[in-house]
Protein backbone atom coordinates (compact mmCIF):
# COMPACT_ATOMS: atom_id res chain seq x y z
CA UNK A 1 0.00 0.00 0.00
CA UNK A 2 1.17 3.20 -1.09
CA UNK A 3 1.38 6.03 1.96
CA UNK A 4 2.12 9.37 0.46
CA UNK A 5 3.30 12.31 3.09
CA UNK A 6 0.27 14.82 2.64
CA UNK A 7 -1.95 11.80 3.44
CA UNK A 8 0.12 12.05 6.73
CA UNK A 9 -0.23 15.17 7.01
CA UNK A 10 -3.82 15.27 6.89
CA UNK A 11 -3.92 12.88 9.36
CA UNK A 12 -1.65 14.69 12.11
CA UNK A 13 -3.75 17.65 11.31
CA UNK A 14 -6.88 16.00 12.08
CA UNK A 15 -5.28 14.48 15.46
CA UNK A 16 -4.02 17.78 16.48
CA UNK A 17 -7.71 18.99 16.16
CA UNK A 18 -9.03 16.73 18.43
CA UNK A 19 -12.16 17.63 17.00
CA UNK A 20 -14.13 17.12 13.28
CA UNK A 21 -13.29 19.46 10.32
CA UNK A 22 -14.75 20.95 7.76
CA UNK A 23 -13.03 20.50 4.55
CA UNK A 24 -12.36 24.50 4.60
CA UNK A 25 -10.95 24.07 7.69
CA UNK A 26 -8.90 21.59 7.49
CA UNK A 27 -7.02 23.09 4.26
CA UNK A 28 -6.68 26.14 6.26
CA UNK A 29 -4.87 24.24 8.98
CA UNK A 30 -2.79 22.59 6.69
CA UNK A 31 -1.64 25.93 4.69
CA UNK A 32 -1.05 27.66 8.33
CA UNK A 33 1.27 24.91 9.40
CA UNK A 34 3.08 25.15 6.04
CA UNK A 35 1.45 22.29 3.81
CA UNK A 36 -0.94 24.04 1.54
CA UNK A 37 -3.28 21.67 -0.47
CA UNK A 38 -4.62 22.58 -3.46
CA UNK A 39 -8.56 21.40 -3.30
CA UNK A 40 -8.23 18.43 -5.84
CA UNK A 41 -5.21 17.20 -3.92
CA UNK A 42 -6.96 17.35 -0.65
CA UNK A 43 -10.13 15.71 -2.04
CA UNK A 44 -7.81 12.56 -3.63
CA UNK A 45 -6.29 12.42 -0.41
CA UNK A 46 -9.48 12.25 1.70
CA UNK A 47 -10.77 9.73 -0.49
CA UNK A 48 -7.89 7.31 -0.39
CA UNK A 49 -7.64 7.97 3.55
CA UNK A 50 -11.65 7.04 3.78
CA UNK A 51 -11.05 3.58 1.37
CA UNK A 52 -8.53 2.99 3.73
CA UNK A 53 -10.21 3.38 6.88
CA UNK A 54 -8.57 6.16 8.49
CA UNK A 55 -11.23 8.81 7.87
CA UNK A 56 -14.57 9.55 8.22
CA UNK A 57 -16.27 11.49 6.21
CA UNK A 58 -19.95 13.25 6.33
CA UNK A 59 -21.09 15.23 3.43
CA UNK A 60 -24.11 17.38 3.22
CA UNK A 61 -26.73 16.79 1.17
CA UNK A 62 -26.60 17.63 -2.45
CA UNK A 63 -23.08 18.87 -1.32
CA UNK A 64 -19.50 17.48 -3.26
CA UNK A 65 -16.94 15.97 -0.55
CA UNK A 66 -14.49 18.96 -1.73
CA UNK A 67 -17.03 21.84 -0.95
CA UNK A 68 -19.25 20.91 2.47
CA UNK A 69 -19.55 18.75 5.26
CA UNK A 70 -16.72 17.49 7.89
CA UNK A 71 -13.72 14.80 7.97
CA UNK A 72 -12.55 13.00 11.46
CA UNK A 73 -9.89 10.73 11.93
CA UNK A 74 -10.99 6.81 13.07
CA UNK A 75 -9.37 5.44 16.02
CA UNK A 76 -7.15 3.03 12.94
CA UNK A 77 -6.39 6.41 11.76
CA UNK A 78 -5.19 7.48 14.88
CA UNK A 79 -3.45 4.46 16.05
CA UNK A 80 -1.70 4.47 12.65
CA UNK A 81 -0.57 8.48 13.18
CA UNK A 82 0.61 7.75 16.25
CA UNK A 83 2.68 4.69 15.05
CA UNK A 84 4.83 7.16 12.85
CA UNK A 85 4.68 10.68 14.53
CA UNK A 86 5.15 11.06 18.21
CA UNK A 87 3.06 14.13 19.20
């Protein structure tokens, strides 16, 4: 299985959280800590990490997974974050 870095990324940024994000919000906290996404790279991302497991993701209705709703981490998610990064 192939792991790329800004799937990491979007992982320790969700753990960091410690809460849901919106998809707005979560790019935002990835350009602040120096990892901007562009939204079609963030959207592959999320969609690989949610095949996988790691995410969760809840979209609103009518709503694309790029544009609305929120992304979590799953505890497999977590456990696998904290296997690689110690925070």
């Amino acid at each position: 299985m192939t792991f790329q870095y800004a799937w990491l990324k979007i992982l320790e940024t969700l753990v960091r959280a410690k809460r849901s994000l919106s998809v707005a919000e979560l790019r935002d906290a990835m350009a602040a800590r120096g990892f901007p996404l562009r939204p079609p790279e963030l959207a592959e991302g999320l969609r690989h990490l949610r095949d996988q497991g790691l995410v969760e993701t809840l979209v609103l209705a009518g709503g694309e997974p790029e544009e609305s709703g929120t992304v979590a981490i799953t505890a497999s998610g977590e456990r696998k974050v904290r296997n690689i990064i110690r925070l």
